[in-house]
N, C-alpha and C. Protein backbone atom coordinates (compact mmCIF):
# COMPACT_ATOMS: atom_id res chain seq x y z
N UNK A 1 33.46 21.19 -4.93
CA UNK A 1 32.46 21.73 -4.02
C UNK A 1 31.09 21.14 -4.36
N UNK A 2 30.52 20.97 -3.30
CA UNK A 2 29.18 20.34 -3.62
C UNK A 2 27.98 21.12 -3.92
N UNK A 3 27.39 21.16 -4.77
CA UNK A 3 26.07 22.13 -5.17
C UNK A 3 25.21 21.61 -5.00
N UNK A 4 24.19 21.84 -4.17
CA UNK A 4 22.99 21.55 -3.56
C UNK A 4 21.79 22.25 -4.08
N UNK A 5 21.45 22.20 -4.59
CA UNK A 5 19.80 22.84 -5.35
C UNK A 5 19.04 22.33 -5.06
N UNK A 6 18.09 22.23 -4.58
CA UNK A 6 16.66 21.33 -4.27
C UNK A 6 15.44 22.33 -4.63
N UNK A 7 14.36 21.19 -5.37
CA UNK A 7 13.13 21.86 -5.68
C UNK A 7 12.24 20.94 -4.91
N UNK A 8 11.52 21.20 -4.06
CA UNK A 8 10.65 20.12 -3.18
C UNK A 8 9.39 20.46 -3.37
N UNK A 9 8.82 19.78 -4.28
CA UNK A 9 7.09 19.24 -3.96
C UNK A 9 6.39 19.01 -3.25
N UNK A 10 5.27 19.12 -2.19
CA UNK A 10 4.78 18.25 -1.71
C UNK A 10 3.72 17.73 -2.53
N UNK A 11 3.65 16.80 -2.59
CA UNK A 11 2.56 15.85 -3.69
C UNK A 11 1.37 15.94 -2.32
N UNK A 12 0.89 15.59 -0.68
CA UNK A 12 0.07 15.30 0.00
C UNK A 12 1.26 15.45 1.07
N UNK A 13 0.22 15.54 2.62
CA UNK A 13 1.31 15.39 3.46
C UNK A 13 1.84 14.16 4.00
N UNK A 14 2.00 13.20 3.02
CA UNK A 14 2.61 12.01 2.88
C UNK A 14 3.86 11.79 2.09
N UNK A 15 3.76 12.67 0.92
CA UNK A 15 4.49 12.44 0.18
C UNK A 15 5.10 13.45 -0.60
N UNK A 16 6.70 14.04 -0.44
CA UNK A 16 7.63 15.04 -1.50
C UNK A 16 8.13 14.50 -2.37
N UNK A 17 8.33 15.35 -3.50
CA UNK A 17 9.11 15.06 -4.33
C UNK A 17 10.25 16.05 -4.54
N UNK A 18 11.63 15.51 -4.85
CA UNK A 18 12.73 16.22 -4.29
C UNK A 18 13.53 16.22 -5.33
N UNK A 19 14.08 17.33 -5.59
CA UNK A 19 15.09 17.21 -7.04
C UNK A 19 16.33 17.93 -6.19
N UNK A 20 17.48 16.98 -6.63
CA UNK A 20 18.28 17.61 -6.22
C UNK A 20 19.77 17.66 -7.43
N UNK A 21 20.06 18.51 -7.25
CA UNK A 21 21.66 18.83 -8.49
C UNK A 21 22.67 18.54 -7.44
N UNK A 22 23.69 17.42 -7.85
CA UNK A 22 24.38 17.68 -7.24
C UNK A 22 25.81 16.87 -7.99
N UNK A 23 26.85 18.01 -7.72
CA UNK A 23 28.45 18.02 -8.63
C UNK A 23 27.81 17.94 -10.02
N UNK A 24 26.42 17.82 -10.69
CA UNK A 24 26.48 18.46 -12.24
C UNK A 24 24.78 19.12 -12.32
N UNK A 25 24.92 19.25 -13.47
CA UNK A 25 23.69 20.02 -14.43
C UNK A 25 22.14 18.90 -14.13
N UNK A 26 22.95 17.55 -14.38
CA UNK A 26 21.96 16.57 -14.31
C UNK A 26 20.85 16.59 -13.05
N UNK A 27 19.47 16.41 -13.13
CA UNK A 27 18.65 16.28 -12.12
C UNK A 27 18.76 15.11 -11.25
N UNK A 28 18.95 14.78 -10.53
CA UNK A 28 18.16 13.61 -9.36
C UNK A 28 17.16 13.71 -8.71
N UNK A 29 16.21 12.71 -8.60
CA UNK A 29 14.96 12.69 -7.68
C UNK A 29 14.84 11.97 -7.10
N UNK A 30 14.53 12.12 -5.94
CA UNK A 30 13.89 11.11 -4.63
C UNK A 30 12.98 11.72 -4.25
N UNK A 31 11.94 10.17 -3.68
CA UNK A 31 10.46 10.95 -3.23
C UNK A 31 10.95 10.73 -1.63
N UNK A 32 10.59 12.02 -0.49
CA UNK A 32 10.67 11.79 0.62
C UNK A 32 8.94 11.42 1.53
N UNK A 33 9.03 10.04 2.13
CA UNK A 33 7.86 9.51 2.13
C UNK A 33 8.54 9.52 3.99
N UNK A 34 7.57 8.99 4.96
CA UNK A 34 7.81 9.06 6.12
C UNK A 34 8.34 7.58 6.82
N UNK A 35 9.09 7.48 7.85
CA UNK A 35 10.01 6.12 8.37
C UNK A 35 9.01 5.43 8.38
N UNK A 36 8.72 3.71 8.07
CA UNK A 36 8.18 3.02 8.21
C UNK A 36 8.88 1.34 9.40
N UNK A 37 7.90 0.95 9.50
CA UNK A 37 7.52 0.07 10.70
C UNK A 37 7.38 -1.24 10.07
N UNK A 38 8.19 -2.44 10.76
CA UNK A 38 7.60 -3.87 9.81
C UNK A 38 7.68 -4.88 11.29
N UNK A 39 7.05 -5.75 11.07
CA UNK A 39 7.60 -6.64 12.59
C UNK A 39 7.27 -8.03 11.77
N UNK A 40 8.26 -9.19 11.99
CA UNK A 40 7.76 -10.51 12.16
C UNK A 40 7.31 -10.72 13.57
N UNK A 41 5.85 -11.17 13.87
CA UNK A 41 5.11 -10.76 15.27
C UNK A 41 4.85 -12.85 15.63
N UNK A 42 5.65 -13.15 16.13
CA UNK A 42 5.12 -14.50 16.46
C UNK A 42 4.20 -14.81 18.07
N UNK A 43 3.38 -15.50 17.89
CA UNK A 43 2.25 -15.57 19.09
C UNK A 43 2.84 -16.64 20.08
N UNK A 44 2.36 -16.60 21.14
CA UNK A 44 3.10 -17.63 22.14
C UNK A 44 3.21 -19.04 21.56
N UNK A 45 2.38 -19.33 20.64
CA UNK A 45 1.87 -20.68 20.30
C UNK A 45 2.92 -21.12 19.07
N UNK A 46 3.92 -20.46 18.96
CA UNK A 46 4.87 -20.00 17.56
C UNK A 46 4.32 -19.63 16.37
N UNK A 47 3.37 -19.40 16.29
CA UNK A 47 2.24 -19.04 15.06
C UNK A 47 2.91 -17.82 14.54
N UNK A 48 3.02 -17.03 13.20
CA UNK A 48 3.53 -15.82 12.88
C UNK A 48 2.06 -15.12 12.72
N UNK A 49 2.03 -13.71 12.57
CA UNK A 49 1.16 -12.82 12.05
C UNK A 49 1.48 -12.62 10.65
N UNK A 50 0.32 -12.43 9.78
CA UNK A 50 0.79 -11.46 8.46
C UNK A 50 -0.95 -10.93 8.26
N UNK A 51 -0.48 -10.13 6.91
CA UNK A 51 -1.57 -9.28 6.77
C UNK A 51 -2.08 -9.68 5.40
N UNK A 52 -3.20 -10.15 4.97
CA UNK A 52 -3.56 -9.66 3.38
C UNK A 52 -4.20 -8.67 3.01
N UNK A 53 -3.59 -8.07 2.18
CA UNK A 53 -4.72 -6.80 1.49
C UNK A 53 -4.19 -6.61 -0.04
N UNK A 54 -4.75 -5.82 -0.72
CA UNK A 54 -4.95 -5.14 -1.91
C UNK A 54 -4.09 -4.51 -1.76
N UNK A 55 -2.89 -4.34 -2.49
CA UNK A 55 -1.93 -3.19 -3.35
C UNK A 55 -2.02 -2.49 -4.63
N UNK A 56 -2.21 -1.53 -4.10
CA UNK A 56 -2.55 -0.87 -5.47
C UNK A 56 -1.67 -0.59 -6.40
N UNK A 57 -0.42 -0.26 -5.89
CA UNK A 57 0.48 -0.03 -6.82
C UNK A 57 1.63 -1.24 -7.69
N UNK A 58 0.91 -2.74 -6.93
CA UNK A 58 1.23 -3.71 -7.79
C UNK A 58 -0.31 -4.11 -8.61
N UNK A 59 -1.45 -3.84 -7.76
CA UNK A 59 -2.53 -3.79 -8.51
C UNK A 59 -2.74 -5.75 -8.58
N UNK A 60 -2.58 -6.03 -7.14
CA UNK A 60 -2.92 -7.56 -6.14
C UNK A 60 -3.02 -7.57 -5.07
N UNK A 61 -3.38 -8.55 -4.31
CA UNK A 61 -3.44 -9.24 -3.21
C UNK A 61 -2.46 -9.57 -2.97
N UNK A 62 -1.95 -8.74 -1.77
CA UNK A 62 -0.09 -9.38 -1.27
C UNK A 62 -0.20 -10.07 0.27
N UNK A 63 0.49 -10.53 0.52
CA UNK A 63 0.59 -11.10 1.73
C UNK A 63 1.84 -10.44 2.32
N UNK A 64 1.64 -9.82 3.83
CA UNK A 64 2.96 -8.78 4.43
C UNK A 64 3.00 -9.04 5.90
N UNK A 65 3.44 -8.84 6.15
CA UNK A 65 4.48 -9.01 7.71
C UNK A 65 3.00 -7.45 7.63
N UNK A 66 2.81 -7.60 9.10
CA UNK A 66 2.17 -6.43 9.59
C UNK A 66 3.38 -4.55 9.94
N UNK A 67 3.06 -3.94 9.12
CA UNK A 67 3.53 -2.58 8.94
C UNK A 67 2.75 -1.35 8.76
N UNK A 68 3.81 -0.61 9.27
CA UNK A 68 2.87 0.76 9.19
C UNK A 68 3.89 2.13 8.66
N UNK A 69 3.64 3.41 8.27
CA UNK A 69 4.32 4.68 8.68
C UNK A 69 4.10 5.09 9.27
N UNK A 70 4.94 5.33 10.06
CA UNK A 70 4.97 6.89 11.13
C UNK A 70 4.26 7.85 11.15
N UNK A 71 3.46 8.15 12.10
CA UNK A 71 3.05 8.91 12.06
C UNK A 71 3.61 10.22 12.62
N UNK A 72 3.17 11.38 12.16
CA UNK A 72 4.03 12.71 12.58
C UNK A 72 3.72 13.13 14.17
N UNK A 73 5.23 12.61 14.67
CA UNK A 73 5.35 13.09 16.59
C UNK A 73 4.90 11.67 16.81
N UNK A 74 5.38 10.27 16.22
CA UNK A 74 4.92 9.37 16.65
C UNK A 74 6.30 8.92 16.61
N UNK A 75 6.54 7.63 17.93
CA UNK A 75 7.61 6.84 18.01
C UNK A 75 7.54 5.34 16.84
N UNK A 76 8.24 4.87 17.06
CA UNK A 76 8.64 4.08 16.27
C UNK A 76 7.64 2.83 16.75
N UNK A 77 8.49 2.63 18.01
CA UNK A 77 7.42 1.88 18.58
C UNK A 77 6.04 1.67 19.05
N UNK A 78 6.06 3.23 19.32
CA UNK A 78 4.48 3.15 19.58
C UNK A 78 3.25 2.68 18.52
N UNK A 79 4.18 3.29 16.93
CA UNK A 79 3.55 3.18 15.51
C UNK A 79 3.28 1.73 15.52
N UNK A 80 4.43 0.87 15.78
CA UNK A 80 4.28 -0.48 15.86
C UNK A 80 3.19 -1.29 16.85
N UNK A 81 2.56 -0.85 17.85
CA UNK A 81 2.05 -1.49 18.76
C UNK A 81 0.68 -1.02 17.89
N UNK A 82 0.73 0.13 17.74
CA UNK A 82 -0.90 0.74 16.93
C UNK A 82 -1.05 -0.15 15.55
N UNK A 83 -0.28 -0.31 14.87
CA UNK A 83 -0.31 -1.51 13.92
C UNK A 83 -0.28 -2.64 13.73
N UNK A 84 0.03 -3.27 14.80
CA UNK A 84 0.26 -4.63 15.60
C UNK A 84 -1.72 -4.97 15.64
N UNK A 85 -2.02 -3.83 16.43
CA UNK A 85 -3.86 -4.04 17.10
C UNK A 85 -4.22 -3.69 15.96
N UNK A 86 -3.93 -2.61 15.04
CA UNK A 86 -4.91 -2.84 14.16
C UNK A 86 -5.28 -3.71 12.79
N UNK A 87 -3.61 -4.38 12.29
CA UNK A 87 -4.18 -4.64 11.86
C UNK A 87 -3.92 -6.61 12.01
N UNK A 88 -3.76 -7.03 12.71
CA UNK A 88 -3.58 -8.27 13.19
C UNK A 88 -4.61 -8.77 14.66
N UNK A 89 -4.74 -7.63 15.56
CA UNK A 89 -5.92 -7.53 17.06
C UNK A 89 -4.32 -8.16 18.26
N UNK A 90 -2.99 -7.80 17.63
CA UNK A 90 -2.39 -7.90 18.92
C UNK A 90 -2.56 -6.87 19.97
N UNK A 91 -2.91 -7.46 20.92
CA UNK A 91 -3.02 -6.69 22.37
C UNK A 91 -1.95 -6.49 23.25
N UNK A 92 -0.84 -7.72 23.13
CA UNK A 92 -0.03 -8.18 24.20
C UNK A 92 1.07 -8.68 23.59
N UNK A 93 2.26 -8.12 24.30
CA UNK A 93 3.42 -9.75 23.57
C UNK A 93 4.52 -9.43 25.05
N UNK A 94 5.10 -9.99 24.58
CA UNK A 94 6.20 -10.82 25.93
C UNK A 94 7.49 -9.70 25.64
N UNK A 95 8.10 -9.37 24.21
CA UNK A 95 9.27 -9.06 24.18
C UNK A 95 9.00 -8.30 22.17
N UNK A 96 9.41 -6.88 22.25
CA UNK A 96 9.41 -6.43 21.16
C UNK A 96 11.13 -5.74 20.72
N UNK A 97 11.83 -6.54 19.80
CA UNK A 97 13.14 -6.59 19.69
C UNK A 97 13.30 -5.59 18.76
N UNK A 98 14.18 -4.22 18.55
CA UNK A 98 14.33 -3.54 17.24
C UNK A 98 15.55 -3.50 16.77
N UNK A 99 15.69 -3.87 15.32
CA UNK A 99 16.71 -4.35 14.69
C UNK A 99 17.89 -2.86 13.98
N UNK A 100 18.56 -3.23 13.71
CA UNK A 100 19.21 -2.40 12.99
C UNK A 100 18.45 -1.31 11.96
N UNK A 101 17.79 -0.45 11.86
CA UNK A 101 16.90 0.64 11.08
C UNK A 101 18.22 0.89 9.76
N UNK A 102 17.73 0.69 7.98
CA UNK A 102 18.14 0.51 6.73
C UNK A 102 17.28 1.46 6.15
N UNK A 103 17.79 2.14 5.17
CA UNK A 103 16.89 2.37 3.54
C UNK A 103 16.51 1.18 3.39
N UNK A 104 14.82 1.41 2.51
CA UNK A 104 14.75 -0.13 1.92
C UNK A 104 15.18 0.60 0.29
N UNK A 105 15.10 1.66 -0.14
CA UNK A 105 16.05 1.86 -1.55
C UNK A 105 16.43 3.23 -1.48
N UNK A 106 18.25 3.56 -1.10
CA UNK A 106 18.29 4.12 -0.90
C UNK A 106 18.78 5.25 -2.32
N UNK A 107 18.26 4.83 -3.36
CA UNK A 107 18.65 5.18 -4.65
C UNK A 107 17.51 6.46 -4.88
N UNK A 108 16.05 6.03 -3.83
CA UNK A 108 14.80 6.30 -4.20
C UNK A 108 14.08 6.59 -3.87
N UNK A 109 13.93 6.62 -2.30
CA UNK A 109 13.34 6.80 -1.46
C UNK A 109 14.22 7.35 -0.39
N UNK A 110 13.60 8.46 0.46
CA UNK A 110 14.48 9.06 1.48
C UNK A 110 13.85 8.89 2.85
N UNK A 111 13.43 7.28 2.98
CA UNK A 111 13.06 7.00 4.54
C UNK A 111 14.14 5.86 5.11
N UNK A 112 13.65 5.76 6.01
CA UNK A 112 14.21 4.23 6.79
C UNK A 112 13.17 3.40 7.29
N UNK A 113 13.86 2.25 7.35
CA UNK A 113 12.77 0.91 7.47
C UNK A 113 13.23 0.85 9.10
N UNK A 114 12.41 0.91 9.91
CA UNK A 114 12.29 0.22 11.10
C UNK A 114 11.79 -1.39 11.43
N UNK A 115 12.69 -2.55 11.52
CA UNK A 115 12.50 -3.38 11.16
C UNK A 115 12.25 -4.19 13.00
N UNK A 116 11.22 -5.02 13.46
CA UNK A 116 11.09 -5.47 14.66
C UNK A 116 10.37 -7.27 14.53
N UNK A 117 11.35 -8.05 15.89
CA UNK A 117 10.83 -8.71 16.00
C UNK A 117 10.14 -8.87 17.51
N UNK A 118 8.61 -9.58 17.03
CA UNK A 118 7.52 -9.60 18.50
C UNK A 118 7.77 -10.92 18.78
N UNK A 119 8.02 -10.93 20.38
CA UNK A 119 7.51 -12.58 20.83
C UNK A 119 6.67 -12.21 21.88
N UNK A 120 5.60 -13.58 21.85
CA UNK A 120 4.85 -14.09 22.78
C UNK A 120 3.47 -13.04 22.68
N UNK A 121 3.49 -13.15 21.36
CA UNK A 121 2.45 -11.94 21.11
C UNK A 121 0.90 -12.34 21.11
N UNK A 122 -0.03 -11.82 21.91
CA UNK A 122 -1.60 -12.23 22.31
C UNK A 122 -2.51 -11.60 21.29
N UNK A 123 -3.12 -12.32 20.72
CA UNK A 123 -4.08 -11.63 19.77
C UNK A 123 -5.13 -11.75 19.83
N UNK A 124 -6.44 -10.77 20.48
CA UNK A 124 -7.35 -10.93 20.62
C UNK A 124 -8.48 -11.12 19.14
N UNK A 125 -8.80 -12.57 19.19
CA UNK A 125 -9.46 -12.21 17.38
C UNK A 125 -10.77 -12.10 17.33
N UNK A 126 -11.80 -11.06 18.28
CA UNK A 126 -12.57 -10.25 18.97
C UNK A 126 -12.35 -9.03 17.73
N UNK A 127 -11.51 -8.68 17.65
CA UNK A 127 -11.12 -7.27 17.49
C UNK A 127 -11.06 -6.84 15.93
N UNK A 128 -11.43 -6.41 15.31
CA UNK A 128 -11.70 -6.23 14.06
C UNK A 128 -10.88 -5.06 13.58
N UNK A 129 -10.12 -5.73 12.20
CA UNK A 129 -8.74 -5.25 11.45
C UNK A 129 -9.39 -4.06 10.71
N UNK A 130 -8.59 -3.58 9.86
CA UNK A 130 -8.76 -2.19 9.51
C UNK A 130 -9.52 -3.29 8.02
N UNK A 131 -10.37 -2.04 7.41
CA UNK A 131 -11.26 -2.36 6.37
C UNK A 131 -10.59 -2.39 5.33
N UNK A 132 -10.67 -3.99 4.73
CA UNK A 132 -9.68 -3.84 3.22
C UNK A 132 -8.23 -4.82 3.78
N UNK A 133 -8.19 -5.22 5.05
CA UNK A 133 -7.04 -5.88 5.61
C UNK A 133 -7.74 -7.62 6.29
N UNK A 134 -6.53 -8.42 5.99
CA UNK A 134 -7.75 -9.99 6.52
C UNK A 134 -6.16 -10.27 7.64
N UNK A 135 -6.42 -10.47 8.60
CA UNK A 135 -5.12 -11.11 9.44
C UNK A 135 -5.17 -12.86 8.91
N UNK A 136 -3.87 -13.51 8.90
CA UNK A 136 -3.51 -14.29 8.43
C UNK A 136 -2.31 -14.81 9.58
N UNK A 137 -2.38 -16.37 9.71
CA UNK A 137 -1.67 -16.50 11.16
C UNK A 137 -1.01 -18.14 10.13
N UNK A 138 0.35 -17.86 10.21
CA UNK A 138 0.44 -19.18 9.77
C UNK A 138 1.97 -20.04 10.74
N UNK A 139 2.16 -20.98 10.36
CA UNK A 139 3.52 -22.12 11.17
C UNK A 139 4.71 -21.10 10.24
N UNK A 140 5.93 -21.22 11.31
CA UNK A 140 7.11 -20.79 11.30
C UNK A 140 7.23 -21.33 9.72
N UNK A 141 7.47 -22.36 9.49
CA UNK A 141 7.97 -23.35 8.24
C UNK A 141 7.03 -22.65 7.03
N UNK A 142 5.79 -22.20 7.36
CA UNK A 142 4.88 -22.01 6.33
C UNK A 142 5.65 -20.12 5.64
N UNK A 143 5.83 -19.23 6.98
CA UNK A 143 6.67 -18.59 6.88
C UNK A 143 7.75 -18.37 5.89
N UNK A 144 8.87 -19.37 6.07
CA UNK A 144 9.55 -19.18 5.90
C UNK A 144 9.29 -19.86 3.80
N UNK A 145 8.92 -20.68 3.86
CA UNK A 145 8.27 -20.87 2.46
C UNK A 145 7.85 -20.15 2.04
N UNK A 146 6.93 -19.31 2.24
CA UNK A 146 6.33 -17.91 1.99
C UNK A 146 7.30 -16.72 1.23
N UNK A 147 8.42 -16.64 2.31
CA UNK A 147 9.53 -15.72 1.93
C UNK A 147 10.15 -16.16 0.57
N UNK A 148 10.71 -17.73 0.58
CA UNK A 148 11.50 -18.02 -0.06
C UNK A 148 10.71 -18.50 -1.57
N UNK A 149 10.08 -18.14 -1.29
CA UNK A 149 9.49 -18.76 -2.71
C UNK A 149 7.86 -17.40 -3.72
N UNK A 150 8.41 -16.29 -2.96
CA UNK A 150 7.68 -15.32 -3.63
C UNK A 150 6.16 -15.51 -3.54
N UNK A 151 5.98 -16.11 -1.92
CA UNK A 151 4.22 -15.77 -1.29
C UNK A 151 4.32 -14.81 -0.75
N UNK A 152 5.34 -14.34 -0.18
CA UNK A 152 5.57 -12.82 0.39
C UNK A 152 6.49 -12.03 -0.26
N UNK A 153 6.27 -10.84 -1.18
CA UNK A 153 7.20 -10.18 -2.23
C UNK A 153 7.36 -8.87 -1.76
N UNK A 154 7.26 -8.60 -1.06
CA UNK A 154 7.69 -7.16 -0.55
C UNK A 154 9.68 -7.68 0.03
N UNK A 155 10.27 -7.51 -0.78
CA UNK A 155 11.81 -7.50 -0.33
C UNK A 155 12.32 -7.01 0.99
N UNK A 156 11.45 -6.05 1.45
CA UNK A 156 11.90 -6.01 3.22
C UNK A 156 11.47 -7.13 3.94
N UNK A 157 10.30 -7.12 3.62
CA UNK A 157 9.98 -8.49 4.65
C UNK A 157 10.38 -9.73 4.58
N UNK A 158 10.66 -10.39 3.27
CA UNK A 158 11.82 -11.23 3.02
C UNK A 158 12.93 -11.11 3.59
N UNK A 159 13.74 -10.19 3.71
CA UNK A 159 14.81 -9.75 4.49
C UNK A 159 14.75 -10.24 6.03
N UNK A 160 13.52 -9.70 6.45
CA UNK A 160 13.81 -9.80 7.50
C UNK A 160 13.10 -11.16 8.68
N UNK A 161 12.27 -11.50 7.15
CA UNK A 161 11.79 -13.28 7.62
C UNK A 161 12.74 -13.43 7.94
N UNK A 162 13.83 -13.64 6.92
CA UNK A 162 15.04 -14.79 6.57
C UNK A 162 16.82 -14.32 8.13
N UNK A 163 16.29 -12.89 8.22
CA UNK A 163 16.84 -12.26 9.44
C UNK A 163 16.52 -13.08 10.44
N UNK A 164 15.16 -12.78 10.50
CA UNK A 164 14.56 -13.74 12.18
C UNK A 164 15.16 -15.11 12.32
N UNK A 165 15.13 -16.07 10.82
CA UNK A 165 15.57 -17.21 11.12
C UNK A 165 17.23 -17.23 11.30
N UNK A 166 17.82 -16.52 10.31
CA UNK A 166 19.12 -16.88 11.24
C UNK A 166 19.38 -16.05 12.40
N UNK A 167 18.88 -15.31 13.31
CA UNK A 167 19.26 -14.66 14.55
C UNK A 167 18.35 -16.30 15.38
N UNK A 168 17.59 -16.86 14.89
CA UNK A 168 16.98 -17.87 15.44
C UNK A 168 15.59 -17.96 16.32
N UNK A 169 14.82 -16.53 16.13
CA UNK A 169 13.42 -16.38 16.21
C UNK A 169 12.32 -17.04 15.51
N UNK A 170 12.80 -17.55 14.47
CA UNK A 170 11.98 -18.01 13.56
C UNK A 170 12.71 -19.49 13.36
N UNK A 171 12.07 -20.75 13.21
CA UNK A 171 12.72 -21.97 12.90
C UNK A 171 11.80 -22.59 12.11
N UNK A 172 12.93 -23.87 11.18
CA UNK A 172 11.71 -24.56 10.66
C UNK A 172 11.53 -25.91 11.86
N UNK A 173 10.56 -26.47 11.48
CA UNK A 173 9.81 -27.61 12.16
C UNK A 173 9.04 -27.03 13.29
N UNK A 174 8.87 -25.63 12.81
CA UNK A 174 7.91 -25.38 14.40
C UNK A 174 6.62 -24.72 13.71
């Protein structure tokens, strides 16, 4: 029989912490954090989007596929279009594809990754990114170097660079 005990924290309304017993004595914890949002966003011109900013909890400058969390009573997609403008200035795209939704650790975390690809995406660069964020626009090939060689280290977005190119959204020589 399964024994279920849970002690739930809320640390902020962002973030629980969750203990759960289960078939022994031993504790388990997972933090429950809210579904998150990632897109490889390419512009009509095949150009990709990414984002630089400050991570604090690697404590650098990372380079990321533009993402967001959910917000509470927010769609998936909608989260994505609000993160798209803010922090890249997309206004517009042609076609927003959503992929199969994963844990990105499901050992550790109790969300899901909403993972999307944008085409033909318009970016007005008028429009000014959230404070602490620089938009970054680079070639498919530069991309995909990026992934493969640890310029982009967030493991979802690697994933799902390397996704885009073999579904064939993403190519090299472009």
């Amino acid at each position: 029989m399964r024994d279920y005990q849970r002690f739930m924290k809320d640390l902020n309304p962002w973030v629980t912490l969750v203990e759960t017993r289960w078939q022994s004595e031993v504790p388990y914890f997972h933090i429950k954090v809210p579904n998150y949002v990632f897109a490889v966003a390419i512009t009509a011109e095949g150009m990709v989007a990414l984002v630089k900013q400050y991570r604090i909890a690697q404590d650098k400058v990372t380079l990321e596929l533009p993402s967001g969390l959910l917000d509470i009573g927010q769609t998936a997609h909608g989260t994505l279009v609000q993160e798209l403008r803010e922090e890249v200035g997309i206004i517009a795209f042609e076609k927003i594809i959503e992929l199969p939704n994963l844990p990105l650790d499901s050992g550790r975390l109790q969300n899901i990754c909403i993972p999307f690809i944008v085409t033909g995406a318009e970016i007005d660069s008028r429009l000014k990114t959230e404070k602490g964020i620089d938009s970054v626009l680079v070639t498919q090939d530069e991309l995909i170097n990026l992934a493969l060689t640890g310029g982009i280290d967030h493991f979802g977005h690697v994933a799902l660079v390397l996704l885009s190119k073999e579904l064939g959204y993403i190519q090299r020589g472009s």
